[in-house]
Protein backbone atom coordinates (compact mmCIF):
# COMPACT_ATOMS: atom_id res chain seq x y z
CA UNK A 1 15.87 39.03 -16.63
CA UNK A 2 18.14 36.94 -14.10
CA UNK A 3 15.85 34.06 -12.82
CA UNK A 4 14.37 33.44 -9.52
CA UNK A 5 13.19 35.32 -6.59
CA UNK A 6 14.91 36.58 -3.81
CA UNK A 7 14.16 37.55 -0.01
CA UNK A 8 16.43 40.26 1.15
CA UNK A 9 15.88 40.59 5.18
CA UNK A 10 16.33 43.32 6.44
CA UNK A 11 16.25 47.15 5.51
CA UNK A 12 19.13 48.87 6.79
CA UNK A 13 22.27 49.69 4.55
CA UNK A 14 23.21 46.16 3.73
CA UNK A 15 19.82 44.96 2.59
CA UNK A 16 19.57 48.58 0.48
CA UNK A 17 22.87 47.54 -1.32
CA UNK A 18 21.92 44.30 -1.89
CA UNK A 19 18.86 45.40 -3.18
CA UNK A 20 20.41 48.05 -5.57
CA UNK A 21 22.93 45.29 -7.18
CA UNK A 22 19.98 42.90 -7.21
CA UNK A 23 17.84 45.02 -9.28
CA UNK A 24 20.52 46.65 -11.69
CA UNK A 25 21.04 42.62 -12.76
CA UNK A 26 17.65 42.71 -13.10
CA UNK A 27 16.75 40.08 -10.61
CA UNK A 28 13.35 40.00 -8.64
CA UNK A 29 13.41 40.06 -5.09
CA UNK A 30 11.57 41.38 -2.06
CA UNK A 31 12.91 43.45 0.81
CA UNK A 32 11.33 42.50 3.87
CA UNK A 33 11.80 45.01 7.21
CA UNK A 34 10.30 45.09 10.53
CA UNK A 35 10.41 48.72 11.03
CA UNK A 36 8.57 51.33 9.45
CA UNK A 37 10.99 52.78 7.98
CA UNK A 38 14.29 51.56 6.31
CA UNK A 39 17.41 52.70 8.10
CA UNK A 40 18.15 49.61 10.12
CA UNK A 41 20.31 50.65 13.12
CA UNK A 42 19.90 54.24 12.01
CA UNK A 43 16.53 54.14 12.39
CA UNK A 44 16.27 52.37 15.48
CA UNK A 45 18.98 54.51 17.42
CA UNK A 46 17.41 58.16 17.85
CA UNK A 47 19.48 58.74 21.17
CA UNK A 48 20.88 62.62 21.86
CA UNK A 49 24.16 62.73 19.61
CA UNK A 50 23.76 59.77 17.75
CA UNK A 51 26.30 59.74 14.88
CA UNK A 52 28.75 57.97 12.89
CA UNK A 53 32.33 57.55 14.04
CA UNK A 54 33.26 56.58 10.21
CA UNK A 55 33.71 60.38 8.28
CA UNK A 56 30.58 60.39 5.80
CA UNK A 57 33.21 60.16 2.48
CA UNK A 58 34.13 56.89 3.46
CA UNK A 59 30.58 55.42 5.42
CA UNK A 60 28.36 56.67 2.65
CA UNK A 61 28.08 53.80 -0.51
CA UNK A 62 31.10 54.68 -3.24
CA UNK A 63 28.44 54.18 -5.75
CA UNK A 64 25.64 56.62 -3.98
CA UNK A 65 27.25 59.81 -3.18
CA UNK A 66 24.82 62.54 -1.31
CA UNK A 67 25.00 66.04 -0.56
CA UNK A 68 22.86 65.32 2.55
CA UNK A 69 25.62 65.61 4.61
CA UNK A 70 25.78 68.85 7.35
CA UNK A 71 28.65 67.61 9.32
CA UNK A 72 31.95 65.44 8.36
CA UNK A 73 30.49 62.89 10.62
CA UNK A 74 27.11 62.00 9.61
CA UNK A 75 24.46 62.40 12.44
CA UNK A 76 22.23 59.14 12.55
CA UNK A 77 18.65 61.23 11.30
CA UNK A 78 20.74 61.71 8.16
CA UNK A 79 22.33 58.59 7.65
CA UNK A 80 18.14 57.56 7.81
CA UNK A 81 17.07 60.07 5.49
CA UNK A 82 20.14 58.60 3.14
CA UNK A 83 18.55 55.07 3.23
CA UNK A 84 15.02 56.66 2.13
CA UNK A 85 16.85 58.99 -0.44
CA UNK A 86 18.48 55.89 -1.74
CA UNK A 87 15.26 53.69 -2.12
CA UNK A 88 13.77 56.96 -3.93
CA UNK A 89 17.07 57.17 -6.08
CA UNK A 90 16.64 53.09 -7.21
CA UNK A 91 12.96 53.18 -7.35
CA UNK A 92 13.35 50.21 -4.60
CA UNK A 93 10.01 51.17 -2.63
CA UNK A 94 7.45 48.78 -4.61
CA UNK A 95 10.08 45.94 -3.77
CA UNK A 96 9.89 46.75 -0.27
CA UNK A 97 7.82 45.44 2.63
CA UNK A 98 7.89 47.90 5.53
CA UNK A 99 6.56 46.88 9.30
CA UNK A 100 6.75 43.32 8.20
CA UNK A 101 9.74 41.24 9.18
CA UNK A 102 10.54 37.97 8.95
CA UNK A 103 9.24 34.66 11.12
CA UNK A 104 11.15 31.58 9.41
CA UNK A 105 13.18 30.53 6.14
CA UNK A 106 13.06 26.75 5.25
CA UNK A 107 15.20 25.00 2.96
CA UNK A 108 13.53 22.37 0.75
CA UNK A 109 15.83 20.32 -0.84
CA UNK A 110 13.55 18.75 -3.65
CA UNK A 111 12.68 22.15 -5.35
CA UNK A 112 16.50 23.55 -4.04
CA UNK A 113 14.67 26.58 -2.72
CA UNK A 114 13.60 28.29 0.21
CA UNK A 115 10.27 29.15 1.88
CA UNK A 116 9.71 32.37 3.47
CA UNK A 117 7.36 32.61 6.08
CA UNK A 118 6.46 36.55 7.27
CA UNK A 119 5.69 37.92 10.64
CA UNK A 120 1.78 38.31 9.38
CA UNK A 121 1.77 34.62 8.02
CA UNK A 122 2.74 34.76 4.05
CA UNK A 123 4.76 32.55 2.75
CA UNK A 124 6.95 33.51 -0.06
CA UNK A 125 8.88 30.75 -2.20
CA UNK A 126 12.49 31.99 -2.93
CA UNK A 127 15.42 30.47 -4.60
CA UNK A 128 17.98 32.32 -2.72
CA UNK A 129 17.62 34.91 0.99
CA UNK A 130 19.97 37.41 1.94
CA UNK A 131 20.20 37.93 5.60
CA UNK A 132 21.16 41.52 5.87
CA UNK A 133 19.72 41.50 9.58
CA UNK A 134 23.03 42.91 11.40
CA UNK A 135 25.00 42.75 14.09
CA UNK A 136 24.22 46.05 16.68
CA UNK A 137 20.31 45.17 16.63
CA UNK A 138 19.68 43.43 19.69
CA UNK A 139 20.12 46.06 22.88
CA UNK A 140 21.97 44.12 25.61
CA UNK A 141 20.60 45.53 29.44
CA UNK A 142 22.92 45.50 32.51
CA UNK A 143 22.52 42.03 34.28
CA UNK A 144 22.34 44.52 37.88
CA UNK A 145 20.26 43.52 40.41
CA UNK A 146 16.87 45.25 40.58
CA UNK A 147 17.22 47.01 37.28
CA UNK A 148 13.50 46.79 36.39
CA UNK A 149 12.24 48.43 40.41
CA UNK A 150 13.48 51.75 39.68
CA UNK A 151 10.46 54.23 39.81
CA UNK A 152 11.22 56.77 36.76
CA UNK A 153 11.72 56.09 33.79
CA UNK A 154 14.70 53.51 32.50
CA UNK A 155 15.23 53.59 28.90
CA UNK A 156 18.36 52.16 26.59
CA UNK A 157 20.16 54.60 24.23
CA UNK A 158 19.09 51.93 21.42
CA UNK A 159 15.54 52.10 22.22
CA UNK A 160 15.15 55.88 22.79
CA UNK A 161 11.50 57.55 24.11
CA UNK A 162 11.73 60.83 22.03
CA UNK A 163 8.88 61.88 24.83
CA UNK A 164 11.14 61.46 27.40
CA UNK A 165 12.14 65.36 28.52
CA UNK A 166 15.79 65.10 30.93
CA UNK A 167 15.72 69.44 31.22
CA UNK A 168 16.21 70.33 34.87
CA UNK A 169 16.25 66.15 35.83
CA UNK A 170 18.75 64.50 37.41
CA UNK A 171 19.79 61.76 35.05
CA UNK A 172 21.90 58.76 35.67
CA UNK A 173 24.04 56.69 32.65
CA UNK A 174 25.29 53.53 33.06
CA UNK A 175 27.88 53.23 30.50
CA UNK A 176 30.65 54.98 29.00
CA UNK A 177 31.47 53.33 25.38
CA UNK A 178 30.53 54.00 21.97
CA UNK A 179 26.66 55.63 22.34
CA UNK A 180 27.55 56.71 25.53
CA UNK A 181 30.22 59.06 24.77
CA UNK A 182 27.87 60.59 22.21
CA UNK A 183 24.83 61.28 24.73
CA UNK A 184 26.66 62.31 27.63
CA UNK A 185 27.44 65.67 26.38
CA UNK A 186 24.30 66.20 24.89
CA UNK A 187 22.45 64.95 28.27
CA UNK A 188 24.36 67.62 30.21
CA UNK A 189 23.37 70.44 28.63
CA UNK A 190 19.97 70.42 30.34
CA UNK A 191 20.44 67.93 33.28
CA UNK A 192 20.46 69.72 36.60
CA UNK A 193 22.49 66.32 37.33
CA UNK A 194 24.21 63.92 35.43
CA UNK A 195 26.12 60.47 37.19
CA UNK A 196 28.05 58.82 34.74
CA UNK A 197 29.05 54.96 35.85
CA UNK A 198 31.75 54.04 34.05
CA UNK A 199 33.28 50.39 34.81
CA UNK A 200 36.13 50.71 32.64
CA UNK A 201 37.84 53.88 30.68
CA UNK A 202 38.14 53.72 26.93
CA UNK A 203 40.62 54.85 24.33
CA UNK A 204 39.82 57.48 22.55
CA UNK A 205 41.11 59.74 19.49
CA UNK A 206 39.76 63.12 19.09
CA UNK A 207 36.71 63.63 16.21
CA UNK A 208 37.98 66.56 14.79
CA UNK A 209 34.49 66.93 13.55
CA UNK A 210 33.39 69.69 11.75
CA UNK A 211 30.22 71.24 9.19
CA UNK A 212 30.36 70.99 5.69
CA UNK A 213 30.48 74.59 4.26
CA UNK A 214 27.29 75.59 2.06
CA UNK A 215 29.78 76.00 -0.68
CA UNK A 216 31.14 72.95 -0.46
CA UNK A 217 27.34 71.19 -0.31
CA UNK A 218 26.85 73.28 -3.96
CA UNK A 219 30.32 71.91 -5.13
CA UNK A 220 29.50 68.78 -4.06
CA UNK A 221 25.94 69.20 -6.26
CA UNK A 222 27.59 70.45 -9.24
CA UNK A 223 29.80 67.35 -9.39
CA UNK A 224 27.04 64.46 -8.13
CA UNK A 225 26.83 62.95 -11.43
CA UNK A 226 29.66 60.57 -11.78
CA UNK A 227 30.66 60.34 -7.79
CA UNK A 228 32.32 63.55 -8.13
CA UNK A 229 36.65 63.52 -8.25
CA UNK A 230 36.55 65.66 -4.73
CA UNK A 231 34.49 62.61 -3.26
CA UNK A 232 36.55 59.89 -4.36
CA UNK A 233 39.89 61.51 -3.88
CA UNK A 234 38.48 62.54 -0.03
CA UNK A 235 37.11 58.48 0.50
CA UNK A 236 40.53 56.88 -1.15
CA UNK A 237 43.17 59.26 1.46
CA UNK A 238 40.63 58.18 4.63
CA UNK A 239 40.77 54.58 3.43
CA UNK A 240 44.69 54.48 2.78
CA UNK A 241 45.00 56.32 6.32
CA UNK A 242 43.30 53.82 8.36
CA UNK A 243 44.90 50.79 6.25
CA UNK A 244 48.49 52.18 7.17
CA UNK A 245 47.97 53.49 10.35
CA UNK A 246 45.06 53.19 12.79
CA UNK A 247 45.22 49.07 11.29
CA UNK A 248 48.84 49.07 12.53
CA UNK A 249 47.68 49.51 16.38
CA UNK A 250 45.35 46.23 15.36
CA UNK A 251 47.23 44.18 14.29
CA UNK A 252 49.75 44.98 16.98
CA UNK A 253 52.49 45.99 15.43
CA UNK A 254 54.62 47.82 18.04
CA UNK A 255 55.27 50.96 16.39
CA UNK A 256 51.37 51.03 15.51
CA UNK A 257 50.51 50.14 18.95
CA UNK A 258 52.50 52.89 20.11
CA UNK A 259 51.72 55.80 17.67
CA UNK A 260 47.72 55.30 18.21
CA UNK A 261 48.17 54.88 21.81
CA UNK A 262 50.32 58.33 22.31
CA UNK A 263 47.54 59.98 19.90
CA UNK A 264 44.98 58.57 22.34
CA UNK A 265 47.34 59.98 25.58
CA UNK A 266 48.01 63.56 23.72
CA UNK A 267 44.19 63.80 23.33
CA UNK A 268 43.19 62.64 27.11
CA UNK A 269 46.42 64.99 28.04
CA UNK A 270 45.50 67.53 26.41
CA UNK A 271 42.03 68.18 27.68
CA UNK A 272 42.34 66.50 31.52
CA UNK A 273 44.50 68.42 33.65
CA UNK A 274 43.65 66.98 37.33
CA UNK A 275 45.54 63.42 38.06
CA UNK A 276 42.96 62.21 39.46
CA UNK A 277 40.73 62.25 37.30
CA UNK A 278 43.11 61.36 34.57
CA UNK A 279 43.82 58.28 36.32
CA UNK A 280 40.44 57.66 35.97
CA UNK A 281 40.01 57.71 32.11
CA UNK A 282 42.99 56.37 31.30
CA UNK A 283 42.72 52.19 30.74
CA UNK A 284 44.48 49.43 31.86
CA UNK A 285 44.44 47.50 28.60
CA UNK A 286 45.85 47.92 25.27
CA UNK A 287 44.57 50.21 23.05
CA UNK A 288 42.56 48.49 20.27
CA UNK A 289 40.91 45.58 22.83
CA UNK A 290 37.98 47.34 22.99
CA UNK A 291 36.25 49.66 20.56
CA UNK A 292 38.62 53.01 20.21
CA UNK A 293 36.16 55.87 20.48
CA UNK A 294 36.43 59.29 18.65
CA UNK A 295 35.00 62.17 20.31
CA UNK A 296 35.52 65.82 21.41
CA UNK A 297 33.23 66.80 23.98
CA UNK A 298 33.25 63.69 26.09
CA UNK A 299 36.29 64.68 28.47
CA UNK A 300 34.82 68.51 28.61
CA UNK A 301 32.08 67.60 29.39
CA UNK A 302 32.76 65.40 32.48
CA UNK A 303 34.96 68.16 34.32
CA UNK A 304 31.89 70.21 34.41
CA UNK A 305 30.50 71.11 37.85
CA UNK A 306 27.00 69.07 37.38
CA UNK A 307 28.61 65.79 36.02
CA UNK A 308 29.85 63.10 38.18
CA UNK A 309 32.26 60.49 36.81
CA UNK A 310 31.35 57.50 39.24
CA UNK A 311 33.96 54.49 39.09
CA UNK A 312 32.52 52.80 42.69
CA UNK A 313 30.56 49.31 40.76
CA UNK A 314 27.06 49.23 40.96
CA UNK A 315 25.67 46.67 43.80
CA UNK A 316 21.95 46.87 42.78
CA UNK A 317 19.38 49.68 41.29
CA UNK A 318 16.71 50.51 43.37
CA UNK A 319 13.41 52.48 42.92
CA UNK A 320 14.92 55.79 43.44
CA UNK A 321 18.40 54.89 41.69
CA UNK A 322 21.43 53.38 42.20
CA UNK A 323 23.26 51.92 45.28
CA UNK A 324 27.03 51.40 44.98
CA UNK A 325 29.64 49.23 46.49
CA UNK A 326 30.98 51.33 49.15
CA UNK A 327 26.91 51.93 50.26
CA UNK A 328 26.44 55.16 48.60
CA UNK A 329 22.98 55.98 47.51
CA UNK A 330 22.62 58.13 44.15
CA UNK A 331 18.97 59.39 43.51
CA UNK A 332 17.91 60.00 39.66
CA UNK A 333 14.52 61.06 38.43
CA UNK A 334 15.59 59.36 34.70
CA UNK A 335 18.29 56.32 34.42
CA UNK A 336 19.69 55.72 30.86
CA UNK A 337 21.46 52.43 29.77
CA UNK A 338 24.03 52.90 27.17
CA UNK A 339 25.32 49.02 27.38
CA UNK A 340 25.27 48.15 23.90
CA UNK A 341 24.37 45.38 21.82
CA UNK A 342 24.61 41.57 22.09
CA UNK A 343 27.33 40.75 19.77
CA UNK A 344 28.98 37.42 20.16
CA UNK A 345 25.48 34.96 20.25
CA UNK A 346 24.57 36.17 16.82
CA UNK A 347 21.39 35.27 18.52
CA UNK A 348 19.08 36.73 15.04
CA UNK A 349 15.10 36.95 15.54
CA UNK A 350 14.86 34.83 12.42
CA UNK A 351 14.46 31.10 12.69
CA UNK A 352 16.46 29.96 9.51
CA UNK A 353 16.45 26.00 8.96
CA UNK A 354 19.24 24.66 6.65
CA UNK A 355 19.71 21.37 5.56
CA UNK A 356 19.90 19.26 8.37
CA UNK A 357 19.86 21.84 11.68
CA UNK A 358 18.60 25.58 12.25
CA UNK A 359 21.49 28.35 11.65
CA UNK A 360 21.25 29.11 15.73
CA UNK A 361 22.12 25.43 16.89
CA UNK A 362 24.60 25.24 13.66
CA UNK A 363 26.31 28.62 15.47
CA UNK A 364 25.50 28.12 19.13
CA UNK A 365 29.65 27.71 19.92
CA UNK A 366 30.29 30.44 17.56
CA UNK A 367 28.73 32.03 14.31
CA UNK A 368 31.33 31.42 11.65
CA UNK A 369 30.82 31.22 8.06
CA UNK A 370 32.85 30.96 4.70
CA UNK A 371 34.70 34.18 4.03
CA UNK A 372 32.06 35.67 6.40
CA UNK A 373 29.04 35.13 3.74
CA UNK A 374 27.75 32.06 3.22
CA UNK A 375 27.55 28.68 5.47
CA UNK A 376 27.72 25.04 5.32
CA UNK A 377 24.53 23.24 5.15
CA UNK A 378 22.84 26.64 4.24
CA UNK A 379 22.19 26.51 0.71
CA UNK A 380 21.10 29.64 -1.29
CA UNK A 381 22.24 31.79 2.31
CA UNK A 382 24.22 34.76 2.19
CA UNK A 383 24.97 36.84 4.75
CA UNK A 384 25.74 40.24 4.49
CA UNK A 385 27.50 41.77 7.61
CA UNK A 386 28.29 38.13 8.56
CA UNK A 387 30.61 36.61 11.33
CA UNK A 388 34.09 37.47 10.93
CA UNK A 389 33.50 40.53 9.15
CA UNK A 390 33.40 43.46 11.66
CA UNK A 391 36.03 45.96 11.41
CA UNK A 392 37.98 48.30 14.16
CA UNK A 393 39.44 50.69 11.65
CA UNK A 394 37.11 51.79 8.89
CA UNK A 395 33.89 51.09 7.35
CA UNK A 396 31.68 48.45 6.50
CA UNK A 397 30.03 50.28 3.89
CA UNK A 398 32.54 49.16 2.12
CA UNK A 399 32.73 45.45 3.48
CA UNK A 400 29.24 44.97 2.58
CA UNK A 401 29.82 46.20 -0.71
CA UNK A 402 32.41 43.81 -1.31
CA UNK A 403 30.21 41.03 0.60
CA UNK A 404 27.86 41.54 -1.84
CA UNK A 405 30.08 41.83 -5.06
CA UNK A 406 30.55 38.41 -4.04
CA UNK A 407 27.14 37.25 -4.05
CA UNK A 408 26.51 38.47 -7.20
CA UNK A 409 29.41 36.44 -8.95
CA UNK A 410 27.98 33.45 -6.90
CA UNK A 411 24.38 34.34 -8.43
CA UNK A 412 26.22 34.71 -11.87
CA UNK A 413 27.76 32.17 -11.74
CA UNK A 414 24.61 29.73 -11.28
CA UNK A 415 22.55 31.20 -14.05
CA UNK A 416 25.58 30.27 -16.07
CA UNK A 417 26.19 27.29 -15.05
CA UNK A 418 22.63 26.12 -14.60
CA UNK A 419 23.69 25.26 -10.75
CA UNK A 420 20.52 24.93 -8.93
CA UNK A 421 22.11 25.03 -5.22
CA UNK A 422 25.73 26.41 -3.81
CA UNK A 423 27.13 26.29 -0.48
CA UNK A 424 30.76 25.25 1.01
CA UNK A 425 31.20 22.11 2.32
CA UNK A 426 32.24 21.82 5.51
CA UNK A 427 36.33 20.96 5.22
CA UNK A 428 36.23 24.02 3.17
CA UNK A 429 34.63 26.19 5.90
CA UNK A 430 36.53 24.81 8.51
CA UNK A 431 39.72 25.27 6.67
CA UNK A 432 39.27 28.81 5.81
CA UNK A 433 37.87 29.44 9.57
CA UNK A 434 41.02 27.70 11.45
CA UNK A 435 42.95 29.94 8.76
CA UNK A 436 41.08 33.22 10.01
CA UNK A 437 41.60 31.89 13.87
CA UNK A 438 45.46 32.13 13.43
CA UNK A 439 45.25 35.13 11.57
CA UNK A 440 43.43 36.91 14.36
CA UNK A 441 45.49 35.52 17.41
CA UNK A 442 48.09 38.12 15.69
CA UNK A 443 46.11 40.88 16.11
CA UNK A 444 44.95 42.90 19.42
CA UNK A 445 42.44 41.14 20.24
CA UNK A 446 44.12 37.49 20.53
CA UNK A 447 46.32 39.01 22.66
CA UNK A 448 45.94 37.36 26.30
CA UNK A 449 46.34 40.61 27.71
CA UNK A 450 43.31 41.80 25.61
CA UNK A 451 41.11 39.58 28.17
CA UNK A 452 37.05 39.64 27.89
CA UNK A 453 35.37 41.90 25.11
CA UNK A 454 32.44 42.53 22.83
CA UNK A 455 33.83 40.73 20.08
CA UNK A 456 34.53 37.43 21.50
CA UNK A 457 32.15 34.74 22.61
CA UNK A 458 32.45 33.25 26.47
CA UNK A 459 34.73 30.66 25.64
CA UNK A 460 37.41 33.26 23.62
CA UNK A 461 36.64 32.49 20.01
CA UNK A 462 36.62 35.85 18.42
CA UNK A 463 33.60 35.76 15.61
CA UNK A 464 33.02 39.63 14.91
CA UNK A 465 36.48 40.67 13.58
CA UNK A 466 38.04 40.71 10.17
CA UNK A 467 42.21 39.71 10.69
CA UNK A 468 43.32 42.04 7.89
C-alpha cells in the first residue's frame, strides 16, 4: 500500500481517472463531488442535443472501453451513465463523496500536507489534492441590459429545467456556438417560433454522425476484454487524422489553413443556397480562432420557415423579449442562453491556499502552471485539465490521461525517494511558460487577426490552449 491520503475534487472524467490510477497503485484517497451524481459537465449539461463533438473511440478512456455507445458521437446522458458504469467497473463508489464538494485546501508546511475542509464542515488531512474541477463548469450569462426583467422563463443551456416544455412556444436563443448548434435543431422541432441571435458565424465541419449497428454493439461485446483490436485500430486512425490534418489549420500552416477552411466552405456550400443568408454564416475570421463546430442539422434547420436567423445586436431584453438595435421588438414566451462558460479567469469555487498566497490571487493575470499540472508555491497540487492544456483538435480524454500518468511518476517518485513535498520553483515555471507563450503565438490563435476569444484572458495571454 502506497502511503498517504489523497483528495481528488471533483467527479467528472478527470477525477474518475485519477481515481482509477490512484487505486490500481493502491493508494487511499477520497473523491469529493458537489453533484449527485458523477459525470461532471455531463451531468450538469442535460440541454436538447447535448453531445460530444469528439467520436466516442477516441473521447471514451483507452483503458475503459464500453459498448454503451448508440451513436458515433456520444450523447451527453451516455457519456453520464459511462462515468457511473466506470465507478461500478473500479468499485470506486465507497471512495466517493457525492453532493458534497469542496470549501478550502490549506497547505501546512510543518506536517508538508494539506487540510481539506468540505462544504458540510469536515476537515480531511491529505498529503497530496488533485483538482480535477474543470474548465466548462461555470455558465457565463450575456452582460445585456435587463436580462433578469423578462417575464417567462430564462434558462442557460448549462443549467437546463427538464420541466421546462418549449412545444407550440415561441422560443428565443441567444447564441450560436458550441451548445447552441446542438439545441437549435432540437428546439425547432416543436417551437411554433424559434429567433436565433447570432453575433458572429462560426466554422463548421459536417458531423457525419451516425448509430452504431446492433451488430457492431455485440462485436464490440465479444471483444471488451482486452480493449478490443476494432477499438484501438478505430481510436489510433481518428487520433493520427486530427494530428496531421485538422492540427495543421491550428497551427496555421497555410496549406492546413486552407484545406480545413474549404472543408468548412464545401459544407456551408453545400447545404445554403440563398446569398444572403450565406453571407450571413460565413465568418470574418480565420478558421480555427474560435471553436470549429461539427454539426449536420444546424444550417437545415435555420432555412426552415419558423426559424429566424437574427444578426441585428441585442440593445436590451425586456419582459416580453428582446429589443434590437434597429428598434425591433421580438416577443418570446421562453428565452434560452447558450453563451457558454467562463474560461479565461479560471475563477474555481474552491479556495486553495499555497504557500505564501491563494491559487486565485497567484493566477489573477493568468492561470498558468508547469506543463499544465502542477504550480509554484502549490505543493502536493496537481491539476488535471489545467491551464494550457485545452485542445482544438481532439480529445482530452486523452490529455488527462497523460496529465495524470504524470502524477503518478511524481507520486512514485516520492515514495521512492522519501520526498515529503514537490513543486517547481518558480524560474522553472516561468521558463517553461515563456517557452509555451512563443510556441502558441505560432498557432491560430496568436495570430493578430485572431482578435478577442474564449481562450484568451482580457489582456491577450492565451491560458486554455496546448501549442502542439
Amino acid at each position: 500500500m502506497a502511503s498517504g491520503h489523497i483528495t481528488i475534487i471533483g467527479g467528472g472524467l478527470g477525477g474518475l481517472i485519477a481515481a482509477i490510477k490512484l487505486k490500481e497503485a493502491g493508494r487511499a484517497f477520497t473523491l469529493f463531488e458537489k453533484n449527485p451524481k458523477v459525470g461532471g459537465t455531463w451531468y450538469e449539461n442535460a440541454y436538447p442535443g447535448c453531445a460530444c463533438d469528439v467520436p466516442v473511440a477516441l473521447y471514451q478512456l483507452s483503458f475503459a472501453p464500453s459498448i454503451l455507445w448508440s451513436r458515433f458521437y456520444p450523447q451527453a446522458a451516455e457519456i453520464q451513465a459511462y462515468t457511473e458504469e466506470l465507478v461500478e467497473r473500479y468499485s470506486l463508489g465507497p471512495d466517493i463523496r457525492l453532493s458534497e464538494g469542496v470549501r478550502s485546501a490549506d497547505w501546512d508546511p510543518d506536517s508538508k500536507s494539506w487540510t481539506v475542509v468540505s462544504e458540510s464542515g469536515d476537515k480531511m488531512t491529505s498529503r497530496a489534492v488533485i483538482g480535477a474541477l474543470g474548465q466548462l463548469n461555470r455558465p457565463a450569462l450575456p452582460d445585456i441590459e435587463g436580462r433578469e426583467t423578462f417575464k417567462g422563463p430564462a434558462i442557460h443551456t448549462a443549467r437546463w429545467d427538464p420541466d421546462v416544455d418549449w412545444t407550440g412556444k415561441r422560443v428565443g436563443i441567444i447564441g450560436s456556438a458550441a451548445s447552441a448548434v446542438q439545441a437549435i435543431p432540437e428546439l425547432a422541432k416543436t417551437a411554433s417560433h424559434l429567433t436565433v441571435f447570432q453575433r458572429s458565424p462560426n466554422w463548421m465541419l459536417p458531423r457525419n454522425d451516425h448509430t452504431i449497428s446492433e451488430e457492431m454493439r455485440v462485436l464490440m461485446l465479444s471483444q471488451i476484454e482486452g480493449a478490443t483490436r476494432i477499438g484501438s485500430l478505430t481510436r489510433q486512425l481518428l487520433f493520427a487524422q486530427a494530428e496531421n490534418l485538422t492540427w495543421q489549420a491550428l497551427a496555421w500552416t497555410p496549406e492546413g489553413r486552407a484545406a480545413i477552411t474549404r472543408l468548412a466552405k464545401d459544407h456551408l456550400e453545400k447545404h445554403i443556397e440563398d446569398e444572403a443568408l450565406r453571407a450571413k454564416l460565413t465568418p470574418d475570421f480565420p478558421i480555427g480562432c474560435k471553436r470549429i463546430l461539427v454539426c449536420d442539422d444546424f444550417y437545415s434547420t435555420v432555412q426552415q420557415d419558423h426559424v429566424t436567423l437574427e444578426t441585428t445586436g441585442i440593445a436590451k431584453i425586456n419582459e416580453a423579449g428582446v429589443e434590437t438595435s434597429d428598434g425591433r421588438q421580438h416577443d418570446f414566451d421562453l428565452m434560452v442562453f447558450a453563451t457558454g462558460f467562463e474560461t479565461s479567469e479560471w475563477n474555481w469555487s474552491v479556495d486553495i491556499r499555497g504557500e505564501t498566497q491563494t491559487l486565485k490571487d497567484a493566477w489573477k493575470d493568468g492561470a498558468e502552471a508547469y506543463r499544465g499540472v502542477t504550480v509554484a508555491g502549490f505543493p502536493n497540487l496537481f491539476v488535471l485539465y489545467g491551464p494550457n492544456t485545452n485542445l482544438g483538435h481532439t480529445s482530452i480524454t486523452h490529455m488527462m490521461e497523460a496529465q495524470m500518468g504524470y502524477v503518478a511518476q511524481a507520486l512514485d517518485r516520492m515514495d521512492d525517494e522519501g520526498i515529503a513535498a514537490i513543486a517547481p520553483n518558480r524560474q522553472t515555471q516561468d521558463e517553461y511558460n515563456l517557452e509555451l507563450q512563443r510556441d502558441l503565438a505560432q498557432t491560430v490563435w496568436g495570430d493578430p487577426s485572431c482578435g478577442a476569444s474564449w481562450c484568451k484572458t482580457a489582456g491577450g495571454r492565451i491560458t486554455q490552449n496546448w501549442p502542439h
